[in-house]
C-alpha atoms as a PDB file:
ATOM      1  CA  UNK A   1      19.533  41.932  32.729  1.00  0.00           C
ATOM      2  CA  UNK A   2      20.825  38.780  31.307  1.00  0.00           C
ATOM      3  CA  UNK A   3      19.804  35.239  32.513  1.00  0.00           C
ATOM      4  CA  UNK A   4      16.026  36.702  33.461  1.00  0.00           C
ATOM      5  CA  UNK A   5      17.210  38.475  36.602  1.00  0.00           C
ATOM      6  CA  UNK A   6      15.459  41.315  37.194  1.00  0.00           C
ATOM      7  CA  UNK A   7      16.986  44.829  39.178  1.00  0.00           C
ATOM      8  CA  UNK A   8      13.672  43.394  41.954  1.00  0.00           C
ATOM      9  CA  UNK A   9      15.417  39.373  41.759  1.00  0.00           C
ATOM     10  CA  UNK A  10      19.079  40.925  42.266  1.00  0.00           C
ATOM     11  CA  UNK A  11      17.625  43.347  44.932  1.00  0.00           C
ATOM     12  CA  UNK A  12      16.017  40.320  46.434  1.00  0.00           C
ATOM     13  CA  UNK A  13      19.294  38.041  46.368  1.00  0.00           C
ATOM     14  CA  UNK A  14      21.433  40.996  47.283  1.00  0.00           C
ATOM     15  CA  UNK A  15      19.325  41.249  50.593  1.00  0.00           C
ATOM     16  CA  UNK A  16      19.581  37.679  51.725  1.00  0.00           C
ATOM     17  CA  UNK A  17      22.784  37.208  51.117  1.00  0.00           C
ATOM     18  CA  UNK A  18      23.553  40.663  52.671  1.00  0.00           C
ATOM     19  CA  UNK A  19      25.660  42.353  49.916  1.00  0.00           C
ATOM     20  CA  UNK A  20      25.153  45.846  51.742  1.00  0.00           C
ATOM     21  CA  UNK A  21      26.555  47.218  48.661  1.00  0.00           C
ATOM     22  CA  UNK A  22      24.390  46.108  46.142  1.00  0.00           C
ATOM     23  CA  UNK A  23      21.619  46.692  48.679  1.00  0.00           C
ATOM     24  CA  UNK A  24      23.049  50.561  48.461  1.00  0.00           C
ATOM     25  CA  UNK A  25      23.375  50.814  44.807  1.00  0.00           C
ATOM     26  CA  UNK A  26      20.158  49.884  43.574  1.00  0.00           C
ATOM     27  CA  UNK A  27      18.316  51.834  46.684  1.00  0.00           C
ATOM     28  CA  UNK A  28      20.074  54.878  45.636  1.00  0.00           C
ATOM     29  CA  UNK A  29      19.202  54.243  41.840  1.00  0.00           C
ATOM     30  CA  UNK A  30      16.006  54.199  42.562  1.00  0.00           C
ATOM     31  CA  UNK A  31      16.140  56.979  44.980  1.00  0.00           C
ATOM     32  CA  UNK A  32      17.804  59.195  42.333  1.00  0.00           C
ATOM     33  CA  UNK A  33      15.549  58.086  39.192  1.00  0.00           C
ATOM     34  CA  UNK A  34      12.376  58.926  41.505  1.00  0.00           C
ATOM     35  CA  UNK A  35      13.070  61.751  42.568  1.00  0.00           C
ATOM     36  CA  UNK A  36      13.902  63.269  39.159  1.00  0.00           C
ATOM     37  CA  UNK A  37      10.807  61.863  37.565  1.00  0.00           C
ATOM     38  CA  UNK A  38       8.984  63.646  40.550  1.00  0.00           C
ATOM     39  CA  UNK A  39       7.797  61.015  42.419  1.00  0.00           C
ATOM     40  CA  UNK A  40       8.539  61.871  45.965  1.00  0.00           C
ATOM     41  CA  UNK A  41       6.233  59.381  47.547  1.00  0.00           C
ATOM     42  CA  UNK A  42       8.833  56.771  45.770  1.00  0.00           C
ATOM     43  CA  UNK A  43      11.519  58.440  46.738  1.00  0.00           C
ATOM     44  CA  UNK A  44      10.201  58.629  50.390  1.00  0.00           C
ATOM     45  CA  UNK A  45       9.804  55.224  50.624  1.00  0.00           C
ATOM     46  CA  UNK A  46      13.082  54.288  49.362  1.00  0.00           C
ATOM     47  CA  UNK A  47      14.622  56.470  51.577  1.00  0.00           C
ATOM     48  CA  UNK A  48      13.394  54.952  54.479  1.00  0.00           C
ATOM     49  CA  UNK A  49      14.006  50.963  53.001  1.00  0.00           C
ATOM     50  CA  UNK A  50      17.812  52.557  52.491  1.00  0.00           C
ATOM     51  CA  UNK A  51      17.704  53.245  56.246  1.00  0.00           C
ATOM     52  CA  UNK A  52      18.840  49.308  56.372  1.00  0.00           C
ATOM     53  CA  UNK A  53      21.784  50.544  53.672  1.00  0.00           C
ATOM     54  CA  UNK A  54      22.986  53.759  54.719  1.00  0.00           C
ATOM     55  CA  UNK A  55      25.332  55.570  52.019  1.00  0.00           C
ATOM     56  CA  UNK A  56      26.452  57.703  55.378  1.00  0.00           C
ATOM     57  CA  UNK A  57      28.646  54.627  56.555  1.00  0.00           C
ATOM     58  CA  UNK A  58      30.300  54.193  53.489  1.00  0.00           C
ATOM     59  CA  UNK A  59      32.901  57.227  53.882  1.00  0.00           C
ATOM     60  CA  UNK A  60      32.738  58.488  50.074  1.00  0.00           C
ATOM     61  CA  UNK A  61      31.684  62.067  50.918  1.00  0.00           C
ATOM     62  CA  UNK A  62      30.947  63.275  47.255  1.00  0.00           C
ATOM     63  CA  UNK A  63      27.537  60.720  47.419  1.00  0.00           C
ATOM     64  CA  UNK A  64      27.427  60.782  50.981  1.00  0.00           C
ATOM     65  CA  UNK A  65      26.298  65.027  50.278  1.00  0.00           C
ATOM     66  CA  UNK A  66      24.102  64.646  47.032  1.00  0.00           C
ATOM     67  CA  UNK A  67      22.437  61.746  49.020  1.00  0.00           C
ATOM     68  CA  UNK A  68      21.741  64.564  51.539  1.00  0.00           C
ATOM     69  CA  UNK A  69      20.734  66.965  49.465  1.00  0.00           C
ATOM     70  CA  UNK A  70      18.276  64.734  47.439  1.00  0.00           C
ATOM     71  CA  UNK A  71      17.263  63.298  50.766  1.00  0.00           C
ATOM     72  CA  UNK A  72      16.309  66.436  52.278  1.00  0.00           C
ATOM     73  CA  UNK A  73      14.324  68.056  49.408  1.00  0.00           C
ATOM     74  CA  UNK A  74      12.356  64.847  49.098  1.00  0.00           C
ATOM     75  CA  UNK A  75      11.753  65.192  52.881  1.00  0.00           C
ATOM     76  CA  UNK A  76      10.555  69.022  52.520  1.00  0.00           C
ATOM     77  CA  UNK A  77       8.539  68.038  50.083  1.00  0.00           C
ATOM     78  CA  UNK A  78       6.830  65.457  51.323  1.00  0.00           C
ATOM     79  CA  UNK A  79       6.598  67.328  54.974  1.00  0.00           C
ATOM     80  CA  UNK A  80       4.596  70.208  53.022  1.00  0.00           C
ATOM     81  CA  UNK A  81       2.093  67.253  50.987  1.00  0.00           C
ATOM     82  CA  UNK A  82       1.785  65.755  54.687  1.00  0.00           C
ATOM     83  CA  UNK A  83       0.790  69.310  56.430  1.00  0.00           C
ATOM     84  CA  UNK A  84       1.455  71.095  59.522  1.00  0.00           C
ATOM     85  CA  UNK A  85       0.923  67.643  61.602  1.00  0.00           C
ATOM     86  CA  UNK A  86       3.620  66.116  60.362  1.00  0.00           C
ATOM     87  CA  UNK A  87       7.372  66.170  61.569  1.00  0.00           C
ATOM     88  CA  UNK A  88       8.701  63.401  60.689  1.00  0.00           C
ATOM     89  CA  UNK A  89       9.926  64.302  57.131  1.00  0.00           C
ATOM     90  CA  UNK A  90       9.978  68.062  58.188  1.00  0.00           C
ATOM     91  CA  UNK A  91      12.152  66.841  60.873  1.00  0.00           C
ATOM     92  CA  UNK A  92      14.512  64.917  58.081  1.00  0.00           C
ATOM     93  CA  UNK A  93      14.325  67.599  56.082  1.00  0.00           C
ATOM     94  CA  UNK A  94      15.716  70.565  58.408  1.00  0.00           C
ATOM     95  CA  UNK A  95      18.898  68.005  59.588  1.00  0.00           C
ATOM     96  CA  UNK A  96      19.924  67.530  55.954  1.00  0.00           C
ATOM     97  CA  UNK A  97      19.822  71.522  56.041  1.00  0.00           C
ATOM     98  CA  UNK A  98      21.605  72.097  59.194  1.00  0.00           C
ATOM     99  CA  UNK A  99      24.653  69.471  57.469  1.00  0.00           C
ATOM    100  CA  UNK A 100      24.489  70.721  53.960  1.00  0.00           C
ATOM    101  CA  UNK A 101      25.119  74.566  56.005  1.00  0.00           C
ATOM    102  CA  UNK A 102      28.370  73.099  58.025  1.00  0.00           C
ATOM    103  CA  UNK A 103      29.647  71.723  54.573  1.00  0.00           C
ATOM    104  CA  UNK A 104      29.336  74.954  52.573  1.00  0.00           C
ATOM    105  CA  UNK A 105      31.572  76.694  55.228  1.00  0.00           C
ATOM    106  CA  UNK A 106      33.941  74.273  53.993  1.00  0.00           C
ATOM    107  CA  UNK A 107      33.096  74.763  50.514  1.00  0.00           C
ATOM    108  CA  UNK A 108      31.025  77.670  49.047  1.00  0.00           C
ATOM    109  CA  UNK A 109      31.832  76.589  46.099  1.00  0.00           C
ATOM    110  CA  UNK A 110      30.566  72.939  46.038  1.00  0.00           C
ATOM    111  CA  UNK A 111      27.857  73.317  48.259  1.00  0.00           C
ATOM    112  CA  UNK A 112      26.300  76.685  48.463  1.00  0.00           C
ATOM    113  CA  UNK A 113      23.648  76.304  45.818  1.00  0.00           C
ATOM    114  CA  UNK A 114      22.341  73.009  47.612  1.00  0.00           C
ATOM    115  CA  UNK A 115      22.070  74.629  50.878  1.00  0.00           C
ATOM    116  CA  UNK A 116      20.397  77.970  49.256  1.00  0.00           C
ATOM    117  CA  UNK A 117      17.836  75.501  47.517  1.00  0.00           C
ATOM    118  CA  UNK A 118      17.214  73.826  50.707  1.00  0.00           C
ATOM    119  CA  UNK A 119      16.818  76.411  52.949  1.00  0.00           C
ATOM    120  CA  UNK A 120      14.479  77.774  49.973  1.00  0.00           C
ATOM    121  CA  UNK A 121      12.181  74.708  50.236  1.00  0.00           C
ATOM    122  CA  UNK A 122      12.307  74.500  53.943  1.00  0.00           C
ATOM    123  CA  UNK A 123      11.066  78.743  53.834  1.00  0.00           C
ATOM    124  CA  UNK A 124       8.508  77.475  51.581  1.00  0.00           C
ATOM    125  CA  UNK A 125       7.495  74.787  54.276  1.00  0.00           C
ATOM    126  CA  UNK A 126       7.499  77.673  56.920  1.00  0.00           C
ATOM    127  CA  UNK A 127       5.482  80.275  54.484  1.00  0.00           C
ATOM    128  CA  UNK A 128       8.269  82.551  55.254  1.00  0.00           C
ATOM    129  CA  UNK A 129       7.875  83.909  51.152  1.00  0.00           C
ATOM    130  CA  UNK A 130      10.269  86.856  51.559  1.00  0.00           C
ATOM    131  CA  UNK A 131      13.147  83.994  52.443  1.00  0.00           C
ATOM    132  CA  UNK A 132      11.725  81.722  49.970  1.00  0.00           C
ATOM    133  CA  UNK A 133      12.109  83.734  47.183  1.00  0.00           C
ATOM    134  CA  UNK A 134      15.885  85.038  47.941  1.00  0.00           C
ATOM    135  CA  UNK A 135      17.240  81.578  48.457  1.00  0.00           C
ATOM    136  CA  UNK A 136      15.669  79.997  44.893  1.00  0.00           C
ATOM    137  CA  UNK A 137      17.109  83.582  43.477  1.00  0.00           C
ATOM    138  CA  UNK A 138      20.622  82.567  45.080  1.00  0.00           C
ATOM    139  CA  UNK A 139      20.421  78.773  44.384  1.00  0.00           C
ATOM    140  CA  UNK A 140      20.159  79.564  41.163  1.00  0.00           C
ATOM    141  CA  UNK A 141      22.508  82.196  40.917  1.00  0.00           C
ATOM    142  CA  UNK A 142      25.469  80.209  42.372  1.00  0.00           C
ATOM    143  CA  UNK A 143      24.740  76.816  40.627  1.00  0.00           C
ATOM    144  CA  UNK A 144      25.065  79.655  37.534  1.00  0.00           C
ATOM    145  CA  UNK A 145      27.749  80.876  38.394  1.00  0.00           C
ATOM    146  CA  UNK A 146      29.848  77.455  39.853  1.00  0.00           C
ATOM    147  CA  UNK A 147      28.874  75.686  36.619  1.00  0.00           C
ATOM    148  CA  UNK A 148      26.325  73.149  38.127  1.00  0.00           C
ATOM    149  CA  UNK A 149      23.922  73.542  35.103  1.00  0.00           C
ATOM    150  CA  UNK A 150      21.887  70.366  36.613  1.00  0.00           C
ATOM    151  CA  UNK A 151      21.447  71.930  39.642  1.00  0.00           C
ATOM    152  CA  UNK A 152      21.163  75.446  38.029  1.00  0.00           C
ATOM    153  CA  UNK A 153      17.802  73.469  36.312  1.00  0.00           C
ATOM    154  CA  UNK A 154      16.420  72.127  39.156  1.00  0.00           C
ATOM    155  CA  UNK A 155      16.595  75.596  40.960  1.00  0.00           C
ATOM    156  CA  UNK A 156      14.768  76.757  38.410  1.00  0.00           C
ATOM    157  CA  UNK A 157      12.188  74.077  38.337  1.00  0.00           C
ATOM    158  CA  UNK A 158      11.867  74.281  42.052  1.00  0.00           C
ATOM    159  CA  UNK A 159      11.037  77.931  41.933  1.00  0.00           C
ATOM    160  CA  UNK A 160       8.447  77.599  39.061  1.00  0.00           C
ATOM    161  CA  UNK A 161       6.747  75.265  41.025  1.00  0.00           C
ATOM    162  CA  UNK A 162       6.734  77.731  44.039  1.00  0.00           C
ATOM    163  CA  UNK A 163       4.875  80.409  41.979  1.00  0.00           C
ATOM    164  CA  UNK A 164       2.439  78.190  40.890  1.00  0.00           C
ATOM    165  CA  UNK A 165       1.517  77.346  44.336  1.00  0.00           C
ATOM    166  CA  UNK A 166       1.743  81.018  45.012  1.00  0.00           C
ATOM    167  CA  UNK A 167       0.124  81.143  41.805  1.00  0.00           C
ATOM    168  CA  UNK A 168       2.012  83.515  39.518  1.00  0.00           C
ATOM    169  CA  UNK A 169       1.975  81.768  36.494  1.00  0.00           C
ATOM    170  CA  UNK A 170       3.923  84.396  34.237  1.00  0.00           C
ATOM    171  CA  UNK A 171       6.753  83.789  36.571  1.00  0.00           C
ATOM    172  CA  UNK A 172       6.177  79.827  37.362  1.00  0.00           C
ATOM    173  CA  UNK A 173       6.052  80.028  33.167  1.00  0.00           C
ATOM    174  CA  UNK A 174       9.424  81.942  33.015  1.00  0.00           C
ATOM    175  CA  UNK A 175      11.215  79.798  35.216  1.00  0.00           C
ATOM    176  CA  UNK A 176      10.029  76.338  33.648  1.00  0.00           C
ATOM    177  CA  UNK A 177      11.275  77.910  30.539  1.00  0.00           C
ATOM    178  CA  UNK A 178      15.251  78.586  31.701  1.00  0.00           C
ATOM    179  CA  UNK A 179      14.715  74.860  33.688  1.00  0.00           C
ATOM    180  CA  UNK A 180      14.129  73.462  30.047  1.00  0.00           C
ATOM    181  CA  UNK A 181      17.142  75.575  29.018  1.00  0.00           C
ATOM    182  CA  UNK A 182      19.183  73.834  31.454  1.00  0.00           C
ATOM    183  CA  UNK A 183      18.494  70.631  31.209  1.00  0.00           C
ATOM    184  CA  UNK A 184      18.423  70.405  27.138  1.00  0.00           C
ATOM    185  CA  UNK A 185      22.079  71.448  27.764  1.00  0.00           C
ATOM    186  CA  UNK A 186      22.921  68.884  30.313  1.00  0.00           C
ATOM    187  CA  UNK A 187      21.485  66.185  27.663  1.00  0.00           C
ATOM    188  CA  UNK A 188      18.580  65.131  29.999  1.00  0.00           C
ATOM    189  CA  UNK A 189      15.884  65.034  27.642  1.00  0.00           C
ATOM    190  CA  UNK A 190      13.322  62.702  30.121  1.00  0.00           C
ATOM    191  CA  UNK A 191      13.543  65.829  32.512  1.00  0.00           C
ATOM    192  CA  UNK A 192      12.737  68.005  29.490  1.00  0.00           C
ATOM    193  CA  UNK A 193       9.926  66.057  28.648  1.00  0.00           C
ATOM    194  CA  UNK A 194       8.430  66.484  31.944  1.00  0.00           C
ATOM    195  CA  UNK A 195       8.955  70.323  32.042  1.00  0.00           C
ATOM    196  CA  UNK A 196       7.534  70.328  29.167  1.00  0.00           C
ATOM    197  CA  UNK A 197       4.298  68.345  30.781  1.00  0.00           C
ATOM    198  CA  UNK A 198       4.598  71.174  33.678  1.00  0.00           C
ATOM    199  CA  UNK A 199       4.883  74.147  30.704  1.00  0.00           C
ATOM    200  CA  UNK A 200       1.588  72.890  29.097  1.00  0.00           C
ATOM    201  CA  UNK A 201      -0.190  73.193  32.871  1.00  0.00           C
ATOM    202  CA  UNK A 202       1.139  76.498  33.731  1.00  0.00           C
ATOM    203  CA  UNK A 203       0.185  77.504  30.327  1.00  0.00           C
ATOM    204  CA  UNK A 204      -3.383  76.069  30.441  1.00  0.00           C
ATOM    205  CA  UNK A 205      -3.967  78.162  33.964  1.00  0.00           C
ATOM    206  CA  UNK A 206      -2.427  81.242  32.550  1.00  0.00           C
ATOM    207  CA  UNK A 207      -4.436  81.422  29.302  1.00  0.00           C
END
């Protein structure tokens, strides 16, 4: 920034002055950047500082839903790091299903690959692998299909990382692949990079 101020100082000003808005912009910046990178314990904690902020006052549904939908697969992921004990973020994580499932009866088209790739990470939460494995399968398929190639690449990243927890490499390995695919053709070349980092582990555990 110009002048020395910093995204913390303007974070920091924004909050004592109580520009809610500001507050809200740069929490959900940093929600969004974190969460792509792949740091959910960042993410989780700016979720919860956002709390203060909420983006589900603000009435602008289009962020108001990806919010949710980021929301609640940080939430399932951080409810499976945390174990069985913990139902807090498993808790967070099934309401932002239970929405995202009365939106896509509004809207198949805009919403049906978020809920399938929730309701896949909340089946992998459960160990329910049979339900798992059909919702990441039609996650991907209708992001495909409804031309959400970001969304089409994290369904595919998603799913990679379930094998390798399941550990099927060969299919975590063909998966990481078509997520690279996707995201080289939405122009995100950090997220490449770090598919790439995930490749060269899968790989490594294969050989």
């Amino acid at each position: 920034y110009n002048n020395g101020v910093t995204e913390e100082t303007c974070f920091a000003s924004a909050r004592q002055s109580k520009e809610i808005s500001v507050c809200r912009l740069i929490c959900m910046t940093r929600k969004y950047l974190a969460f792509f990178k792949g740091d959910f314990d960042t993410a989780g904690a700016v979720y919860e500082l956002s709390q203060k902020y909420s983006l589900y006052s603000i009435g602008r549904q289009t962020i108001i839903l990806v919010t949710m939908f980021i929301d609640g697969l940080t939430a399932l992921y951080l409810a499976r790091k945390h174990g069985k004990e913990d139902t807090k973020w498993a808790g967070i994580g099934f309401r932002m299903l239970e929405s995202m499932k009365n939106w896509t009866e509004h809207s198949t088209w805009n919403f049906s690959n978020k809920c399938f790739l929730l309701e896949a990470e909340y089946s992998f939460l459960k160990e329910d692998h049979k339900r798992a494995i059909y919702c990441y399968n039609a996650s991907i398929e209708s992001a495909r299909d409804h031309h959400f190639i970001h969304e089409e690449g994290l369904a595919e990243e998603k799913l990679a990382f379930y094998l390798l927890h399941e550990r099927c490499q060969k299919g975590a390995l063909d998966h990481f692949y078509n997520a690279k695919k996707c995201y080289e053709s939405w122009g995100a070349h950090a997220l490449v990079k770090n598919v790439d980092k995930a490749i060269a582990i899968a790989a490594s555990g294969f050989s």
